[in-house]
C-alpha atoms as a PDB file:
ATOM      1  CA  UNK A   1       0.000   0.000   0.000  1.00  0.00           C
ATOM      2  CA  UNK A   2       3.125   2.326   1.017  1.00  0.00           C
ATOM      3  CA  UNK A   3       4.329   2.014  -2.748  1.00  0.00           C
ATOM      4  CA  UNK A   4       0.651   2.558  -4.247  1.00  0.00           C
ATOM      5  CA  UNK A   5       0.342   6.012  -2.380  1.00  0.00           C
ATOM      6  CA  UNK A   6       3.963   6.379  -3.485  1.00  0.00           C
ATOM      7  CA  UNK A   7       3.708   6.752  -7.088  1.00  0.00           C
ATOM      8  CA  UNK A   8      -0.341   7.745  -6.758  1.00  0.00           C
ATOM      9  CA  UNK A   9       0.550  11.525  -7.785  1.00  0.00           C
ATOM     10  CA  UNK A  10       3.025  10.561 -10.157  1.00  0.00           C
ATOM     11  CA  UNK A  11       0.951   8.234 -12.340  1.00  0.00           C
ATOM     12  CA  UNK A  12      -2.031  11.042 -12.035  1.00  0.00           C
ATOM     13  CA  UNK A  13       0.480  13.188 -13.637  1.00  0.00           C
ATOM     14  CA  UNK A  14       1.542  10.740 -16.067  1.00  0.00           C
ATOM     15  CA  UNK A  15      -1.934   9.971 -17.757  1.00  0.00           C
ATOM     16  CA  UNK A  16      -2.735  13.901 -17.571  1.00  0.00           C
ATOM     17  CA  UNK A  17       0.221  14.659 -19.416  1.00  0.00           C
ATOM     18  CA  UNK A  18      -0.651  13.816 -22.583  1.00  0.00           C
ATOM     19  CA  UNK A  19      -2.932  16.581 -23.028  1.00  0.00           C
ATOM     20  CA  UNK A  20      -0.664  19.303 -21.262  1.00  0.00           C
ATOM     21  CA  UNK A  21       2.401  18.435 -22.689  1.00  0.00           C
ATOM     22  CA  UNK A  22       1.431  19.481 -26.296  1.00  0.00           C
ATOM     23  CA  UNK A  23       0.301  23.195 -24.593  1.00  0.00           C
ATOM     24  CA  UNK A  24       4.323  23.979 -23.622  1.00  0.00           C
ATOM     25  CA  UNK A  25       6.914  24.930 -25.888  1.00  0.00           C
ATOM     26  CA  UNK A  26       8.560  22.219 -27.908  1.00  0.00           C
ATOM     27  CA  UNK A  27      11.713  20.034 -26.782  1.00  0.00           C
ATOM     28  CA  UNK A  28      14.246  19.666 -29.226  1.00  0.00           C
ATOM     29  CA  UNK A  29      14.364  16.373 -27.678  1.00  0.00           C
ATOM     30  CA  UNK A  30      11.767  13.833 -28.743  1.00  0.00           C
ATOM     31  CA  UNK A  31       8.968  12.469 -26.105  1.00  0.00           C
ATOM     32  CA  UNK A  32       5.658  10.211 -26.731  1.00  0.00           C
ATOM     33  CA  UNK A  33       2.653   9.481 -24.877  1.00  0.00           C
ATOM     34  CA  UNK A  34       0.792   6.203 -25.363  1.00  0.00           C
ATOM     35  CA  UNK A  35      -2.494   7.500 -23.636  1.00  0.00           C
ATOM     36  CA  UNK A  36      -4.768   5.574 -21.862  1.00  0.00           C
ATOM     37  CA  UNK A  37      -4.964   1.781 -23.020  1.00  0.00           C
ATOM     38  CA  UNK A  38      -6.941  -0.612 -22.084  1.00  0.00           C
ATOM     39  CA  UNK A  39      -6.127  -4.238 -21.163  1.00  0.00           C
ATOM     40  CA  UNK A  40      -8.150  -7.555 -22.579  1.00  0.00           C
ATOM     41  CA  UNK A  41      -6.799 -10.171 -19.900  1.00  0.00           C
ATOM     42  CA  UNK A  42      -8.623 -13.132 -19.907  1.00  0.00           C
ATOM     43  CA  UNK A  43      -6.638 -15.897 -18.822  1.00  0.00           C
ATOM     44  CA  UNK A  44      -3.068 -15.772 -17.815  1.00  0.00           C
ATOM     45  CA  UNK A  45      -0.509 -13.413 -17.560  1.00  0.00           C
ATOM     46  CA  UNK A  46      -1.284  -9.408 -17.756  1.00  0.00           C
ATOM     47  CA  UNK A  47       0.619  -8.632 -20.906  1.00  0.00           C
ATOM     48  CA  UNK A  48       1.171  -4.715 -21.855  1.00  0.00           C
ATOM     49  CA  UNK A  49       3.085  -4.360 -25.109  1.00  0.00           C
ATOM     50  CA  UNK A  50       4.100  -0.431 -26.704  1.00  0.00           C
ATOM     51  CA  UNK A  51       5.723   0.071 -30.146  1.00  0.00           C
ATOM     52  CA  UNK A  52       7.046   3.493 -29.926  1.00  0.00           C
ATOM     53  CA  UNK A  53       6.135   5.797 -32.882  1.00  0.00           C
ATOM     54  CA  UNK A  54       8.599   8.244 -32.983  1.00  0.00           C
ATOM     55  CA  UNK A  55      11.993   6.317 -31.885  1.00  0.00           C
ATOM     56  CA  UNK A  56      12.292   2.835 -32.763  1.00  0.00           C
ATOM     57  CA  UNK A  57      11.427   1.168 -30.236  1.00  0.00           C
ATOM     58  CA  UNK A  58       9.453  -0.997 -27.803  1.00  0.00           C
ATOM     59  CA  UNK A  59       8.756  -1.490 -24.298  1.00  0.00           C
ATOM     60  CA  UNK A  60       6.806  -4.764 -22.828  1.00  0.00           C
ATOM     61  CA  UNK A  61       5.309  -5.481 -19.413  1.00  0.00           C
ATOM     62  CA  UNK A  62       4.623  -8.629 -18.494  1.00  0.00           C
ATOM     63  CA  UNK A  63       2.640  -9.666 -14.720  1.00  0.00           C
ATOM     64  CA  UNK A  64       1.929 -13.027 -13.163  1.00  0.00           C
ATOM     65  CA  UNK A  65      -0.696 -13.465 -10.922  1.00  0.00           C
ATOM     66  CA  UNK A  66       1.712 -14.168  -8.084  1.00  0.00           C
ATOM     67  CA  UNK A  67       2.985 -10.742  -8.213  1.00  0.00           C
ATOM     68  CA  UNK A  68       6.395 -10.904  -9.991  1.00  0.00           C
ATOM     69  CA  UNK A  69       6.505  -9.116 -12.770  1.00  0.00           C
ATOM     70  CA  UNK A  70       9.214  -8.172 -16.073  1.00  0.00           C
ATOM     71  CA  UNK A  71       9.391  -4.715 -17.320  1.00  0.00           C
ATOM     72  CA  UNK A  72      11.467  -4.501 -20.431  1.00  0.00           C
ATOM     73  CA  UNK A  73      12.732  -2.506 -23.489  1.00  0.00           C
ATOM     74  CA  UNK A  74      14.348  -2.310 -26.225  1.00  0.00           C
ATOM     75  CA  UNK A  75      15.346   0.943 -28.142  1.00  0.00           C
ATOM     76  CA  UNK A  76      17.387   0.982 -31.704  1.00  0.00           C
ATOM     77  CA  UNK A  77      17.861   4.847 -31.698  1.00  0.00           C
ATOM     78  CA  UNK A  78      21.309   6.028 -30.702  1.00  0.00           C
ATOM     79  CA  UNK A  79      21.854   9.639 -29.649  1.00  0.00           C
ATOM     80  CA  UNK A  80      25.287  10.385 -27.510  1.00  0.00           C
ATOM     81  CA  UNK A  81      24.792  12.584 -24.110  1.00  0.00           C
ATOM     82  CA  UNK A  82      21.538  11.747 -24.131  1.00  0.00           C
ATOM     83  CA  UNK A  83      19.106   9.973 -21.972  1.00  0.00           C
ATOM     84  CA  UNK A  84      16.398   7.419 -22.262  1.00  0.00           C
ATOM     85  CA  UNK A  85      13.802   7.946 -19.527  1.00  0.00           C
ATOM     86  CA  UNK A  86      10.631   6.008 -19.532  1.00  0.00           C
ATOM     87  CA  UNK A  87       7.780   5.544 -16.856  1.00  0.00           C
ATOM     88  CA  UNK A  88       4.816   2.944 -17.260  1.00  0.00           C
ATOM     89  CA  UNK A  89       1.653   2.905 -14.827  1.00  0.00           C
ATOM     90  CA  UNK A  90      -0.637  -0.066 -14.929  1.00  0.00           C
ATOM     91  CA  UNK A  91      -3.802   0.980 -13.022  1.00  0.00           C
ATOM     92  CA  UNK A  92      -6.578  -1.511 -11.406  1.00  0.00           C
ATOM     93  CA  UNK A  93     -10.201  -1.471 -12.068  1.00  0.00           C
ATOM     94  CA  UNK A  94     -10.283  -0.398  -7.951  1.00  0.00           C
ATOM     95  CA  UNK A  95      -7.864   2.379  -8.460  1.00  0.00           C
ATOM     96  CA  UNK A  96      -4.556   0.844  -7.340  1.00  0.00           C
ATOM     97  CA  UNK A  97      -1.855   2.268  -9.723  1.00  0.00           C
ATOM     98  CA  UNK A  98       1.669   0.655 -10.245  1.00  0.00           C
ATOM     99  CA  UNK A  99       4.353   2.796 -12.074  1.00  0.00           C
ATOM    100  CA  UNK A 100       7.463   1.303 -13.956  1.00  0.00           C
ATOM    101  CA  UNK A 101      10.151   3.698 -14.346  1.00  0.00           C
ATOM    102  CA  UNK A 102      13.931   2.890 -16.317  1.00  0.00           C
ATOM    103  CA  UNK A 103      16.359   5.701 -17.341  1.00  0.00           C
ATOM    104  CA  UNK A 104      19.434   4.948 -19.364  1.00  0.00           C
ATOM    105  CA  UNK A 105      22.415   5.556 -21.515  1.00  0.00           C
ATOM    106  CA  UNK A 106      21.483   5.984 -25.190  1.00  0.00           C
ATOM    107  CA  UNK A 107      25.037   5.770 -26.604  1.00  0.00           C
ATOM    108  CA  UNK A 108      24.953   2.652 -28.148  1.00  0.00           C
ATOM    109  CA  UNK A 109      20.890   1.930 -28.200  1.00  0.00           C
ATOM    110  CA  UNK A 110      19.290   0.848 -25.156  1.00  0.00           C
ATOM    111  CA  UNK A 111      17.905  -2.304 -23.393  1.00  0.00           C
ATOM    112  CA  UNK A 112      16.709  -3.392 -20.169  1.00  0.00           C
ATOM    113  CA  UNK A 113      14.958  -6.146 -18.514  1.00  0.00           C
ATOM    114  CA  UNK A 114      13.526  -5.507 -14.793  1.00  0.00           C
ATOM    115  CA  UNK A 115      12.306  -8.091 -12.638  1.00  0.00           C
ATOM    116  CA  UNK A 116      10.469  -7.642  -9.282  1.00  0.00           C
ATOM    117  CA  UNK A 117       7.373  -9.163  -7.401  1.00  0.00           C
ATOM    118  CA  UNK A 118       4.813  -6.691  -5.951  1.00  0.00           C
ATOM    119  CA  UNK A 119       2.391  -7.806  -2.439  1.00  0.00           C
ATOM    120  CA  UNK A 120      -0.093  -5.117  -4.671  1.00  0.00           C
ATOM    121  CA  UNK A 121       0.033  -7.057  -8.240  1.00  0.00           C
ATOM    122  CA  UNK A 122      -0.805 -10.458  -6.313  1.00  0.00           C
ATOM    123  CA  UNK A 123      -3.681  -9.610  -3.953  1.00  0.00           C
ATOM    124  CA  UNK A 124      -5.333  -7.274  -6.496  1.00  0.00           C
ATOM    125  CA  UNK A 125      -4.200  -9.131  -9.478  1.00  0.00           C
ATOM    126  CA  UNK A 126      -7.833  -9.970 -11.137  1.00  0.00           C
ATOM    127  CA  UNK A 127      -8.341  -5.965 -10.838  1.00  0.00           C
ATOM    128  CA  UNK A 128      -5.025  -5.044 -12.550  1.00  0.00           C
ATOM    129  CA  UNK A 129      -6.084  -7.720 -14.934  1.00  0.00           C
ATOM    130  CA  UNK A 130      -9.268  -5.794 -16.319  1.00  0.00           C
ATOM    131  CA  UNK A 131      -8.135  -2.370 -16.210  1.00  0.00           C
ATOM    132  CA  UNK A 132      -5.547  -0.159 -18.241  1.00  0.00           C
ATOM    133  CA  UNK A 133      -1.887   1.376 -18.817  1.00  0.00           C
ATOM    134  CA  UNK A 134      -0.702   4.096 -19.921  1.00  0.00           C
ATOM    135  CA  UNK A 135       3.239   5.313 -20.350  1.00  0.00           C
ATOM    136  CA  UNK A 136       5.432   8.226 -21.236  1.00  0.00           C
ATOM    137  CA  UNK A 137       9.025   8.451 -22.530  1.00  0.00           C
ATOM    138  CA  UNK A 138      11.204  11.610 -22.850  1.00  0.00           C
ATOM    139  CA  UNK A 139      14.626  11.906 -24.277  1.00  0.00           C
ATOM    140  CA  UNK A 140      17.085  14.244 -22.142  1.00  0.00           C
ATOM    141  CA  UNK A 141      20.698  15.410 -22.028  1.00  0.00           C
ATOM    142  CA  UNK A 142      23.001  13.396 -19.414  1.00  0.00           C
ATOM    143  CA  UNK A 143      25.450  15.197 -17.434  1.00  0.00           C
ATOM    144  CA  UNK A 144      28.001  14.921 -20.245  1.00  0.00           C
ATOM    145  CA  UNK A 145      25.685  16.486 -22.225  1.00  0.00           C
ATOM    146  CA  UNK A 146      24.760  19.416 -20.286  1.00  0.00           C
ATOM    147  CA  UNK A 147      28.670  20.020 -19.561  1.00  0.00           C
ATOM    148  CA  UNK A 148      29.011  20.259 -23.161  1.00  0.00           C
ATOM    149  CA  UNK A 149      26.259  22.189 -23.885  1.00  0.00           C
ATOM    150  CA  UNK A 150      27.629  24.616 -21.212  1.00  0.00           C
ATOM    151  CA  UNK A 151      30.641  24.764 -22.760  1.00  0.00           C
ATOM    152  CA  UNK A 152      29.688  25.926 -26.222  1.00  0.00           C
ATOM    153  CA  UNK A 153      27.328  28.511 -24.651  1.00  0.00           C
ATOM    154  CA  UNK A 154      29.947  29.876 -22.469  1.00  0.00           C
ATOM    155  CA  UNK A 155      32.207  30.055 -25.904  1.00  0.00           C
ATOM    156  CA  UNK A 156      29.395  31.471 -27.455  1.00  0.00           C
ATOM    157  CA  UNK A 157      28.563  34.222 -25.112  1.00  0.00           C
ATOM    158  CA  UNK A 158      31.995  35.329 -24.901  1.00  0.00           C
ATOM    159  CA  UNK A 159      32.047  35.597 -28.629  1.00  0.00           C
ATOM    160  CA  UNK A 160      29.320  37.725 -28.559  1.00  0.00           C
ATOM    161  CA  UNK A 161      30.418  40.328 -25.949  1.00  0.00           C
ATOM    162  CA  UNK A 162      33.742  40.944 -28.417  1.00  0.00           C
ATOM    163  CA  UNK A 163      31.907  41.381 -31.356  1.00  0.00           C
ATOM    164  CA  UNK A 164      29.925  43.999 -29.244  1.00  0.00           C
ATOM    165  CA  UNK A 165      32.890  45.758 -27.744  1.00  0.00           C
ATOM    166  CA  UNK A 166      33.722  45.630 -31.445  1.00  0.00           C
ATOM    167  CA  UNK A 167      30.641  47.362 -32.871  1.00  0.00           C
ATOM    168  CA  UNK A 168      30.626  49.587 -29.988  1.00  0.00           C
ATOM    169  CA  UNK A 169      34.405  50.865 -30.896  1.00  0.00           C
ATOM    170  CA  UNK A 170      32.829  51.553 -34.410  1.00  0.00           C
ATOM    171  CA  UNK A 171      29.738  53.607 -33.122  1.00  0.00           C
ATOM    172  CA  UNK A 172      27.891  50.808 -35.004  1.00  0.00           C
ATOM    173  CA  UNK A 173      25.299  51.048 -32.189  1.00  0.00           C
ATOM    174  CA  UNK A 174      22.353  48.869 -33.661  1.00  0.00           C
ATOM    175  CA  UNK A 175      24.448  46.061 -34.287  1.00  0.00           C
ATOM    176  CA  UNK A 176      26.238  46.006 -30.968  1.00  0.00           C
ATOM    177  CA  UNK A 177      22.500  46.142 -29.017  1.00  0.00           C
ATOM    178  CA  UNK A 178      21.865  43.251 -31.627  1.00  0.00           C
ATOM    179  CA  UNK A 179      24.971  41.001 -30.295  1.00  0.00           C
ATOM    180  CA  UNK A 180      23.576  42.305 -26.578  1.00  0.00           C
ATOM    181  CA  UNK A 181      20.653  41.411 -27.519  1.00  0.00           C
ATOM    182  CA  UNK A 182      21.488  37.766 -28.339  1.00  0.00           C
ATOM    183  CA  UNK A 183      23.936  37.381 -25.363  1.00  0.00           C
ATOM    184  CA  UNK A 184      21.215  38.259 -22.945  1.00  0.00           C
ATOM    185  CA  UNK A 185      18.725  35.732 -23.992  1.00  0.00           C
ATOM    186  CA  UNK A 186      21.286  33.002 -23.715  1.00  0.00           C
ATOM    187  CA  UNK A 187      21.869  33.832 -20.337  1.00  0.00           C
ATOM    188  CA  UNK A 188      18.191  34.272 -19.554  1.00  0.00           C
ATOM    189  CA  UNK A 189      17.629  30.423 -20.968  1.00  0.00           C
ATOM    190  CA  UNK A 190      20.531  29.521 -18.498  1.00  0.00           C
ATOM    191  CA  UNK A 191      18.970  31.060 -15.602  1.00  0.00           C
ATOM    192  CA  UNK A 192      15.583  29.317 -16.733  1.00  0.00           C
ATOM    193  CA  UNK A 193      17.349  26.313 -16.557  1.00  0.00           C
ATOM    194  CA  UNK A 194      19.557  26.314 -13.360  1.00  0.00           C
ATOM    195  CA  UNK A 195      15.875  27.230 -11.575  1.00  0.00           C
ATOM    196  CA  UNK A 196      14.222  24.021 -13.308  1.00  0.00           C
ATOM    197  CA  UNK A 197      16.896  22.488 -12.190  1.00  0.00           C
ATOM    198  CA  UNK A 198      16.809  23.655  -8.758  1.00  0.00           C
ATOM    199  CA  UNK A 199      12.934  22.657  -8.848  1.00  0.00           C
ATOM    200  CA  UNK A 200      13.626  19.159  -9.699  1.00  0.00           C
ATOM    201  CA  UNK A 201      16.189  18.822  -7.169  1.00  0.00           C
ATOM    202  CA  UNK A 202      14.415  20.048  -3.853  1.00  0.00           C
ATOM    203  CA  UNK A 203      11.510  17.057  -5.653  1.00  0.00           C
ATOM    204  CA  UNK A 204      14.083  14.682  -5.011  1.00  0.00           C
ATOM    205  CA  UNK A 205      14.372  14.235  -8.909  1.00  0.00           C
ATOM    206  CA  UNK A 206      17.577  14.788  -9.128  1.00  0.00           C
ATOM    207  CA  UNK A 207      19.492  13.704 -12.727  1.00  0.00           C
ATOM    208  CA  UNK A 208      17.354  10.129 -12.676  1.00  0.00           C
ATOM    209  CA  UNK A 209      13.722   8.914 -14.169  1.00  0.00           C
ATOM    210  CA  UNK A 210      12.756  10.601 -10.910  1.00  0.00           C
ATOM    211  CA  UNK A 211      13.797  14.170 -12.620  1.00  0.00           C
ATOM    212  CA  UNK A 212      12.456  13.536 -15.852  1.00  0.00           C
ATOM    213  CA  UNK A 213       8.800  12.187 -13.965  1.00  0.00           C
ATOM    214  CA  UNK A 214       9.092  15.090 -11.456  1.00  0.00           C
ATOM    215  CA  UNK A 215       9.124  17.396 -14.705  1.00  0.00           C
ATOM    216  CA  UNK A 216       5.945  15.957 -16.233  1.00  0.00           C
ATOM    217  CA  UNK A 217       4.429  16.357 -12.521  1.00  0.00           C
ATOM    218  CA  UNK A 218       5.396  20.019 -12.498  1.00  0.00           C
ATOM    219  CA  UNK A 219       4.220  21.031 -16.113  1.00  0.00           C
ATOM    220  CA  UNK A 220       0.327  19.364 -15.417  1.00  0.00           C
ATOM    221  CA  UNK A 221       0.585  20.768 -12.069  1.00  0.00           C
ATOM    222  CA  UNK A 222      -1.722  23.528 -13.072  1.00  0.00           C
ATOM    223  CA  UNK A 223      -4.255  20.842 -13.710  1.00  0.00           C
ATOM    224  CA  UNK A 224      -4.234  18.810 -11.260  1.00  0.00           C
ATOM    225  CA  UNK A 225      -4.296  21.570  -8.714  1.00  0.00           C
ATOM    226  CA  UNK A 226      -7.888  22.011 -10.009  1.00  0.00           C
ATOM    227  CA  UNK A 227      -8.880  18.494  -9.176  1.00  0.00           C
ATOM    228  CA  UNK A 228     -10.503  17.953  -5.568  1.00  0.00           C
ATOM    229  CA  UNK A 229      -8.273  14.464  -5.723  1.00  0.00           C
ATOM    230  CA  UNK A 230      -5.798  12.295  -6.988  1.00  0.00           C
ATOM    231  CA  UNK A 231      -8.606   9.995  -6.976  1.00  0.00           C
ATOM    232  CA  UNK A 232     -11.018  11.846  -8.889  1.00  0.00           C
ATOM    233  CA  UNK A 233      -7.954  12.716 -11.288  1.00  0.00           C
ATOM    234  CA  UNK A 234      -7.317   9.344 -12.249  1.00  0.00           C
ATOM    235  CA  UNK A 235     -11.183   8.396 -12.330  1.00  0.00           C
ATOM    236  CA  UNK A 236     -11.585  11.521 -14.992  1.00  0.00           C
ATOM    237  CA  UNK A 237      -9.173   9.882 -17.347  1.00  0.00           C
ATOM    238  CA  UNK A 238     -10.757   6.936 -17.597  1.00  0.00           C
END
């Protein structure tokens, strides 16, 4: 029960962000939404299967009625500093909501296979088995990344506050306010950043899935203030 309330927010957010998601400014970064699906169980193991549309890729969940479970992936797609960061809820017919999280490497492609046995999945098992998923994946910059990104900004910057000293010397003023200009905004995205950043830290998100799923909480946050519950969030998207 501890790790249902857990991850209850989390997976509200998850489900909700579908809809939000598409109202923010664009990533350079891909990210996909599955939505809500539902499951057709009948006999045997719950099996939740996702061919991602944008990447190639796929991601597979797999539950046995005693509770042990395999959450795996596999994506093709290689992309250097970057992350893979995924999170999968599977939600019960009662409410009860399980989420699935895996963040990794994308280097050289990406797979993972994660095996675990939830006290949840095996006494509610017949409700998981008749209700839905739902999953989210977002690709970010690792901490390579970002130090590299830094890097050419700083270089960047720097370049820009010669060529205004330059235009300045020349009494060329409109051009040297146009370099200012320029150099401004990319320290206003920096600051933008470092307080995301911050944000995501004091969540306890840190540089992990928990980051990337603490950002999806924080841009639907807006709407799920408006909702009396977490309860009644995840009954309205149904």
């Amino acid at each position: 029960m501890k790790h249902f309330q857990t991850h209850l927010l989390l997976a509200a957010s998850l489900f909700a962000a579908g809809s939000a998601l598409a109202q923010t400014t664009p990533s350079p970064n891909p990210k996909e939404s599955s939505g809500v699906q539902h499951l057709t169980t009948k006999s045997g193991p719950i099996v939740a299967r996702w061919r991602l549309k944008k990447i190639d890729g796929v991601v597979n969940l797999i539950v046995n009625p005693d509770g042990t479970y395999l959450f795996s992936g596999d994506v093709k797609e290689k992309k250097p500093d970057h992350d893979f960061n995924i999170a999968f809820a599977l939600k019960s017919s009662l409410g009860g909501v399980i989420v699935f999280q895996h963040s990794g490497n994308m280097s050289n492609g990406l797979q993972w296979s994660k095996q675990g046995k939830s006290a949840l999945l095996k006494d509610d098992y017949q409700t998981f088995a008749k209700a839905a998923w739902g999953g989210e994946w977002r690709i970010s910059l690792n901490a390579a990344g970002e130090a590299k990104r830094y890097e050419a900004r700083e270089k960047r910057k720097e370049r820009l506050r010669k060529e205004e000293e330059e235009a300045s010397k020349r009494h060329e003023e409109k051009v040297a306010a146009e370099k200012k200009a320029e150099r401004e905004k990319i320290e206003q995205e920096q600051i933008a950043e470092a307080q995301a950043a911050a944000q995501r830290e004091q969540s306890g998100g840190g540089s992990s899935i928990g980051s990337e799923i603490s950002g999806i909480a924080s841009t639907v946050g807006s709407v799920v203030s408006t909702i009396s519950s977490v309860g009644q969030a995840i009954a309205g998207l149904f």
